[in-house]
Protein backbone atom coordinates (compact mmCIF):
# COMPACT_ATOMS: atom_id res chain seq x y z
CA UNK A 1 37.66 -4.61 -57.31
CA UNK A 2 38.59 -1.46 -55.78
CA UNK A 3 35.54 0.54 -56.94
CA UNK A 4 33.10 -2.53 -55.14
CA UNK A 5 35.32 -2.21 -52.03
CA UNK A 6 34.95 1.09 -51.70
CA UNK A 7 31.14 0.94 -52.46
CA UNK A 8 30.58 -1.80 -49.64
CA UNK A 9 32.62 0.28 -47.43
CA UNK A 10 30.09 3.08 -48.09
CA UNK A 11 27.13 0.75 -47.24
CA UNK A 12 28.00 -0.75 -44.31
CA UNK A 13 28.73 3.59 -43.27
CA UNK A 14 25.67 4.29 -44.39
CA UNK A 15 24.16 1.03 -42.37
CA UNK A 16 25.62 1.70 -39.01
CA UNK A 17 24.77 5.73 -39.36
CA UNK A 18 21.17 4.58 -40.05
CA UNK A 19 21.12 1.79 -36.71
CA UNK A 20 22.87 4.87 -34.46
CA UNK A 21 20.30 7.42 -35.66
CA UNK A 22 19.05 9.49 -32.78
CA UNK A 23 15.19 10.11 -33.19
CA UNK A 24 14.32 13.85 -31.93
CA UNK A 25 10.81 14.12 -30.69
CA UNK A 26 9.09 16.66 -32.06
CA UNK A 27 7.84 19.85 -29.53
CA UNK A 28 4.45 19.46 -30.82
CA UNK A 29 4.51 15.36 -30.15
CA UNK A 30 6.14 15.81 -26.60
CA UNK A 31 3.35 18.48 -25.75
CA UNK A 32 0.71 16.66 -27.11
CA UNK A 33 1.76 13.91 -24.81
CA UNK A 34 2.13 15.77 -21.31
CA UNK A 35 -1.29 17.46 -21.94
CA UNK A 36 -2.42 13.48 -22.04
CA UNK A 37 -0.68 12.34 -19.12
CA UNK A 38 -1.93 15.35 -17.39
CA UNK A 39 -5.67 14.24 -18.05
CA UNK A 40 -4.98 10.93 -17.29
CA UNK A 41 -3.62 12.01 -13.69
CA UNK A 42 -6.53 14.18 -13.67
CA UNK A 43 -8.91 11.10 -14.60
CA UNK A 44 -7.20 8.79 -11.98
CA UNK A 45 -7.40 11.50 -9.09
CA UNK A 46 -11.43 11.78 -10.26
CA UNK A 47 -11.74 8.10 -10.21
CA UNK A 48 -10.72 7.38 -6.43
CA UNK A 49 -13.85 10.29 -5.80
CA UNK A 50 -16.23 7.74 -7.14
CA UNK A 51 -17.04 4.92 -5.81
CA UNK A 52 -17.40 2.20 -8.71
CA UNK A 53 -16.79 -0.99 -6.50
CA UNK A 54 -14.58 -3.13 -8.01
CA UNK A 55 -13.89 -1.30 -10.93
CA UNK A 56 -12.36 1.26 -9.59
CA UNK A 57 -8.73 -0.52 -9.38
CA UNK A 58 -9.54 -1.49 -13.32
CA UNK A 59 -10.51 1.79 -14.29
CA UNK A 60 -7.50 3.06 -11.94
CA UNK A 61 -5.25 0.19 -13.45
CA UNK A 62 -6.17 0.55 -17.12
CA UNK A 63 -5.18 4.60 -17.15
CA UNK A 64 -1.93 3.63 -15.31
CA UNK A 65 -1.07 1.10 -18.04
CA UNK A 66 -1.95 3.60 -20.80
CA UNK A 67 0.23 6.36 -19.26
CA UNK A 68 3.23 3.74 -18.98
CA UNK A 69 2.63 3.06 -22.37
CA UNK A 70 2.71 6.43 -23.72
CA UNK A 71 5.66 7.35 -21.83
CA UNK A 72 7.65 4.08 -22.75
CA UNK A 73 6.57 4.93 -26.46
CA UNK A 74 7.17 8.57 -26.72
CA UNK A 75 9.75 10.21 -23.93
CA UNK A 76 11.75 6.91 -23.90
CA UNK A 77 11.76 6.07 -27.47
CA UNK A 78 10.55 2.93 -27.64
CA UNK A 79 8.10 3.90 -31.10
CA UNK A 80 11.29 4.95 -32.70
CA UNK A 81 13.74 2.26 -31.01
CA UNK A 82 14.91 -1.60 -32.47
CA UNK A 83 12.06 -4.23 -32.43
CA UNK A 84 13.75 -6.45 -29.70
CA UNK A 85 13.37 -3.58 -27.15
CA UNK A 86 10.38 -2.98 -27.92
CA UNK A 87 8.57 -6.29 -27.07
CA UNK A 88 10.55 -6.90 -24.10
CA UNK A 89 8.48 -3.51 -22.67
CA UNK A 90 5.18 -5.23 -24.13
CA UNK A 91 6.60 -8.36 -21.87
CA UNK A 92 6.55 -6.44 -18.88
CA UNK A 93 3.06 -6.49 -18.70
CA UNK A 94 2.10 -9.99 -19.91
CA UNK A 95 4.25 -10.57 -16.92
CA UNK A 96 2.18 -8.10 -14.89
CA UNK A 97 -1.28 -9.64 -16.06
CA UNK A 98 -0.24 -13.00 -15.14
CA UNK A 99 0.64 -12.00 -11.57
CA UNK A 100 -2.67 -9.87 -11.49
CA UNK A 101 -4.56 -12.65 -12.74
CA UNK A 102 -3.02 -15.26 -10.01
CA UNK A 103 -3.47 -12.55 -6.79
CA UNK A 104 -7.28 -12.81 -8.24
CA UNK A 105 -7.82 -15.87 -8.58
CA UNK A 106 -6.03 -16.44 -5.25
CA UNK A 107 -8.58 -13.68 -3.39
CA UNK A 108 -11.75 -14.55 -5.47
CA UNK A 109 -11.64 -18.27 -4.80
CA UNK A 110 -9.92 -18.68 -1.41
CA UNK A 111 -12.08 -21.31 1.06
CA UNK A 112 -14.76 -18.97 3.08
CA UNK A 113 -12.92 -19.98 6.45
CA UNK A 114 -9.73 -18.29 5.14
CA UNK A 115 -10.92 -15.18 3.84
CA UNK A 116 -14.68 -13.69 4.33
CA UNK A 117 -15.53 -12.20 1.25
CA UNK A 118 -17.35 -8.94 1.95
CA UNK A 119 -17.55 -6.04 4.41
CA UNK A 120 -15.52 -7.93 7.10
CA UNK A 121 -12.10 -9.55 6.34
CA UNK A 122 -10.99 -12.22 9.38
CA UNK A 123 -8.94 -15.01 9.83
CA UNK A 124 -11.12 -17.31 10.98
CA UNK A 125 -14.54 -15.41 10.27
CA UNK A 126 -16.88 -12.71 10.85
CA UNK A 127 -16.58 -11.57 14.21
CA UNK A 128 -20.05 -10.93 15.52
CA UNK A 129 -21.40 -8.95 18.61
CA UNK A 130 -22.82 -12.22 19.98
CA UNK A 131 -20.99 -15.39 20.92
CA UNK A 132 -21.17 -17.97 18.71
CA UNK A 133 -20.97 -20.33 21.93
CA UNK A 134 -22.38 -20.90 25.51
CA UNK A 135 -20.15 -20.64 28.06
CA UNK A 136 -17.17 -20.47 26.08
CA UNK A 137 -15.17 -20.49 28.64
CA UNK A 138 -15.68 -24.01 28.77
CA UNK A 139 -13.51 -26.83 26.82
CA UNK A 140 -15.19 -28.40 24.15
CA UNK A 141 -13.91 -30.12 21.00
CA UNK A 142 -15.27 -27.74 18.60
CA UNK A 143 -14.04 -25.16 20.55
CA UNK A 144 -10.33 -26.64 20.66
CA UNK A 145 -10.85 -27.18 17.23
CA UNK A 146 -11.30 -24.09 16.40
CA UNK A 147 -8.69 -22.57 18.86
CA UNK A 148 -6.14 -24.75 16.82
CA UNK A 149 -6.91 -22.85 13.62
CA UNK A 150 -6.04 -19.81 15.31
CA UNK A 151 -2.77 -20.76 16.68
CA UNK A 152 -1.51 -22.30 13.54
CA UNK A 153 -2.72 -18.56 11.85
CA UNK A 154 -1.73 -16.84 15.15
CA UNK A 155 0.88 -18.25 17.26
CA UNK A 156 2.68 -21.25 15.48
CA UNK A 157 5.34 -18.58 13.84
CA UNK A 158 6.71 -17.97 17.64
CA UNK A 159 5.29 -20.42 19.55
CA UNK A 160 6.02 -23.35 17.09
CA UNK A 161 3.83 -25.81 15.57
CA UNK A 162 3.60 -27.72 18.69
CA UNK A 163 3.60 -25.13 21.16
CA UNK A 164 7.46 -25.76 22.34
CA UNK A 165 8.36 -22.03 22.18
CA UNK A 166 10.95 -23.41 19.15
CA UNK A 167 8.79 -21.28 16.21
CA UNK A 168 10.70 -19.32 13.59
CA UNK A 169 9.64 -15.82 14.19
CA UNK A 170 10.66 -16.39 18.19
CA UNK A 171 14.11 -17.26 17.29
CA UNK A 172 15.71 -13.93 18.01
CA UNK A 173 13.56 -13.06 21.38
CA UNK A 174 14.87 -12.66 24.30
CA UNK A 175 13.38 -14.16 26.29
CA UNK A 176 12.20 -16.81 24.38
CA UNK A 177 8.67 -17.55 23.72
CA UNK A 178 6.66 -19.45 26.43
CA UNK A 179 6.94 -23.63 26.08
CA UNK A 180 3.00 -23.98 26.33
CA UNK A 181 3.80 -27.43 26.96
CA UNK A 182 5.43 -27.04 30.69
CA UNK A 183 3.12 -26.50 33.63
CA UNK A 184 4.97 -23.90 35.52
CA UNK A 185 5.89 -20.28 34.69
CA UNK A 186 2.58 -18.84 33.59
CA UNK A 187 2.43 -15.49 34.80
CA UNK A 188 -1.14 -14.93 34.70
CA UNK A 189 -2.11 -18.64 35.71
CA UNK A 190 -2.66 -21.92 33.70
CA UNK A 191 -6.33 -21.74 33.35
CA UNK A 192 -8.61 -20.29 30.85
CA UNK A 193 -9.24 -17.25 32.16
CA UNK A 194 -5.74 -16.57 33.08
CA UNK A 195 -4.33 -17.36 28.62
CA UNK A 196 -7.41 -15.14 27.88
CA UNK A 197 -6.45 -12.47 29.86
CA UNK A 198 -2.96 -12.62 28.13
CA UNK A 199 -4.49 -12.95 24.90
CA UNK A 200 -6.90 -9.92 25.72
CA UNK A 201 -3.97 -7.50 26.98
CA UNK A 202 -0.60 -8.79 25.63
CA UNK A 203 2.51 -9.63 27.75
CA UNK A 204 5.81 -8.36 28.26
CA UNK A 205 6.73 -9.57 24.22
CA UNK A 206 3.37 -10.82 23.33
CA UNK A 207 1.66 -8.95 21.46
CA UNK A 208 -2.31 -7.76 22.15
CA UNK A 209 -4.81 -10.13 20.98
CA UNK A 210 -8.04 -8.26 21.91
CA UNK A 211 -9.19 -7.04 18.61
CA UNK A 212 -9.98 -10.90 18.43
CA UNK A 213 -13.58 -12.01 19.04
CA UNK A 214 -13.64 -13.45 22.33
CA UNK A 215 -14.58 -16.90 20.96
CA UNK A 216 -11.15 -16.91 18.90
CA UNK A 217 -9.49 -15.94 22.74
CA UNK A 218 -11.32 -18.60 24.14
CA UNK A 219 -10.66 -21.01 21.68
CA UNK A 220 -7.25 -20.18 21.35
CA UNK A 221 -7.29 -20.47 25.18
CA UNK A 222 -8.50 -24.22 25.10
CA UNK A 223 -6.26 -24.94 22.63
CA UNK A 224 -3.30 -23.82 24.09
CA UNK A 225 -4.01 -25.74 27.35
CA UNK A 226 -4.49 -28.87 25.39
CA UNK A 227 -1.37 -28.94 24.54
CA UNK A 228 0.11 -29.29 28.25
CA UNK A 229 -0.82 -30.88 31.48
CA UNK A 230 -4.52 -30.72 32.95
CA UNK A 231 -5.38 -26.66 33.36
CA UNK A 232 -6.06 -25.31 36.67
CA UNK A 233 -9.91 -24.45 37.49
CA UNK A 234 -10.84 -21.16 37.00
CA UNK A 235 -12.52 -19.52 40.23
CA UNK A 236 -14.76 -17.23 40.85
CA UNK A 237 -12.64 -14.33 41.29
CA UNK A 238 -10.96 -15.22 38.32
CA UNK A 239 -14.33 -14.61 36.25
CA UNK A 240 -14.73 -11.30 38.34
CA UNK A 241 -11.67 -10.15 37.37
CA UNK A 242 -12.61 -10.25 33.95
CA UNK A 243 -15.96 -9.03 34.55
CA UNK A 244 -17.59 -12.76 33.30
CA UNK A 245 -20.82 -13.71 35.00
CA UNK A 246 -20.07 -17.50 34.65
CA UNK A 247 -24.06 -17.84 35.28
CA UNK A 248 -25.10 -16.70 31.88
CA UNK A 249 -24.41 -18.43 28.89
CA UNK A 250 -23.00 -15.28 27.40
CA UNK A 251 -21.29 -14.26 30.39
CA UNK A 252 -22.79 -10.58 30.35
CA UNK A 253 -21.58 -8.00 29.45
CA UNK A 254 -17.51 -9.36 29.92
CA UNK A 255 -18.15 -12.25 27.57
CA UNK A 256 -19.40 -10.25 24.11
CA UNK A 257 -17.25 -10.65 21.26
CA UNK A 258 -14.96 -7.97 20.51
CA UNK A 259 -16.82 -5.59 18.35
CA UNK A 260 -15.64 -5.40 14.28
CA UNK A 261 -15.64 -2.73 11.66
CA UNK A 262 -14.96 -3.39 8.11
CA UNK A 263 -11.69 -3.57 7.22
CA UNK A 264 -12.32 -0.83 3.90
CA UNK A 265 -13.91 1.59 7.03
CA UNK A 266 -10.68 1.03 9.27
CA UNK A 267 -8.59 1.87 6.35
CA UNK A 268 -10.83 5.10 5.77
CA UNK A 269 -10.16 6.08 9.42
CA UNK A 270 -6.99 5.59 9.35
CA UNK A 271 -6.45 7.85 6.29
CA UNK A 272 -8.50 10.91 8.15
CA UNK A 273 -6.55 13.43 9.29
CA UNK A 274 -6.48 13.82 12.78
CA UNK A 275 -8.08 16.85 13.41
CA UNK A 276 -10.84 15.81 10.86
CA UNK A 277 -11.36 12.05 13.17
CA UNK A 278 -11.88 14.51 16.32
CA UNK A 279 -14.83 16.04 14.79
């Protein structure tokens, strides 16, 4: 009996010396392995030089994914570690295909009037250099229509869904975002021309609009009057002020849309340095 004790004693040493055994990489393995990650950093720095369209973030994500992996393996053990840890590292990245796969199929099949697929990304279109509409200015129903769009993407997050100033974002304001429903207290008049104007140039809070098309300021314009009392009439020097030849169904030169860029450009100019943009 004592002889079997002493033997089981021995395995269970031998057992928990084997499950405590500390793997040492080998030099040649570790420096194999940083020459690799090197050329992969080299190979991802190459790849945002080319431009492959769409396959640059999968080329760019695929070497990423391989230099996690070789890492995880290698400098933290994982080749040499228990099972269990293993596949909760292979996990990780079912996890991260699933979201990858969900963002796409969120961006690839989102309705047109959402997202524009393309050179231009806009809320509620591709701004053009044209209006879309004759004397937008104007209150129509497909022009309220559309101006409601905009304020639920736009201005419903302050302004509330129903225009009472009560919206989330506004909450901690001071003051408090306008009550589009009252008549009184509009700064720059309750008339068309008077929101576009605010739209166009911001105020006090508010924040500048006039990267919008002018159709979205006009709709948004409409809209936002429809939600109160009848607007005032716009006059003459109103339209002057905002250079608008109310004669023209374009209005001239002060009615164009707001010219666009697309949005991959932007980001390019926004990434040159400064001295480089002056040149």
């Amino acid at each position: 009996m004592s002889d079997q004790h002493e033997k089981h004693q021995s395995a269970d040493k031998n057992h928990t010396s084997h499950d405590h055994h500390h793997f040492i990489l080998p030099e040649k393995t570790a420096v194999a392995v940083g020459v690799a990650l090197l050329i992969l950093t080299v190979i991802t720095v190459a790849i945002s030089k080319v431009d492959l369209g769409a396959f640059n973030f999968t080329v760019a994500l695929l070497v990423a994914m391989v230099k996690a992996a070789l890492v995880g393996l290698v400098f933290m053990g994982l080749k040499y570690d228990r099972k269990e840890n293993g596949l909760i590292f292979v996990t990780s990245f079912v996890f991260l295909a699933i979201f990858i796969v969900l963002t796409a199929t969120d961006l690839l099949f989102r309705p047109g009037e959402v997202y524009v697929k393309g050179s231009v990304a806009a809320p509620f279109g591709a701004p053009t250099g044209k209006s879309q509409f004759k004397k937008a200015w104007v209150s129509t129903p497909e022009l309220v229509a559309k101006g409601k769009v905009a304020f639920e993407q736009q201005c419903a997050s302050c302004h509330g869904a129903g225009g009472k100033g009560d919206g989330i974002a506004g909450a901690g304001l001071n003051p408090k975002p306008r009550n589009l429903t009252a008549a009184e207290g509009w700064k720059n008049g309750r008339k068309p021309t008077g929101v576009f104007k605010t739209l166009t140039n911001g105020l006090n809070q508010m924040p500048v609009f006039g990267t919008l098309p002018s159709d979205d300021r006009w709709a948004l314009a409409h809209y936002v009057l429809s939600l109160g009392p009848k607007a005032d009439v716009d006059t003459a020097a109103d339209f002057a002020a905002l250079k608008i030849d109310p004669s023209k169904d374009d209005g001239g030169a002060g009615g164009a849309a707001a010219p666009s860029i697309p949005v991959e450009l932007a980001i390019d100019l926004l990434a040159v340095p400064p001295a480089r943009a002056q040149n």
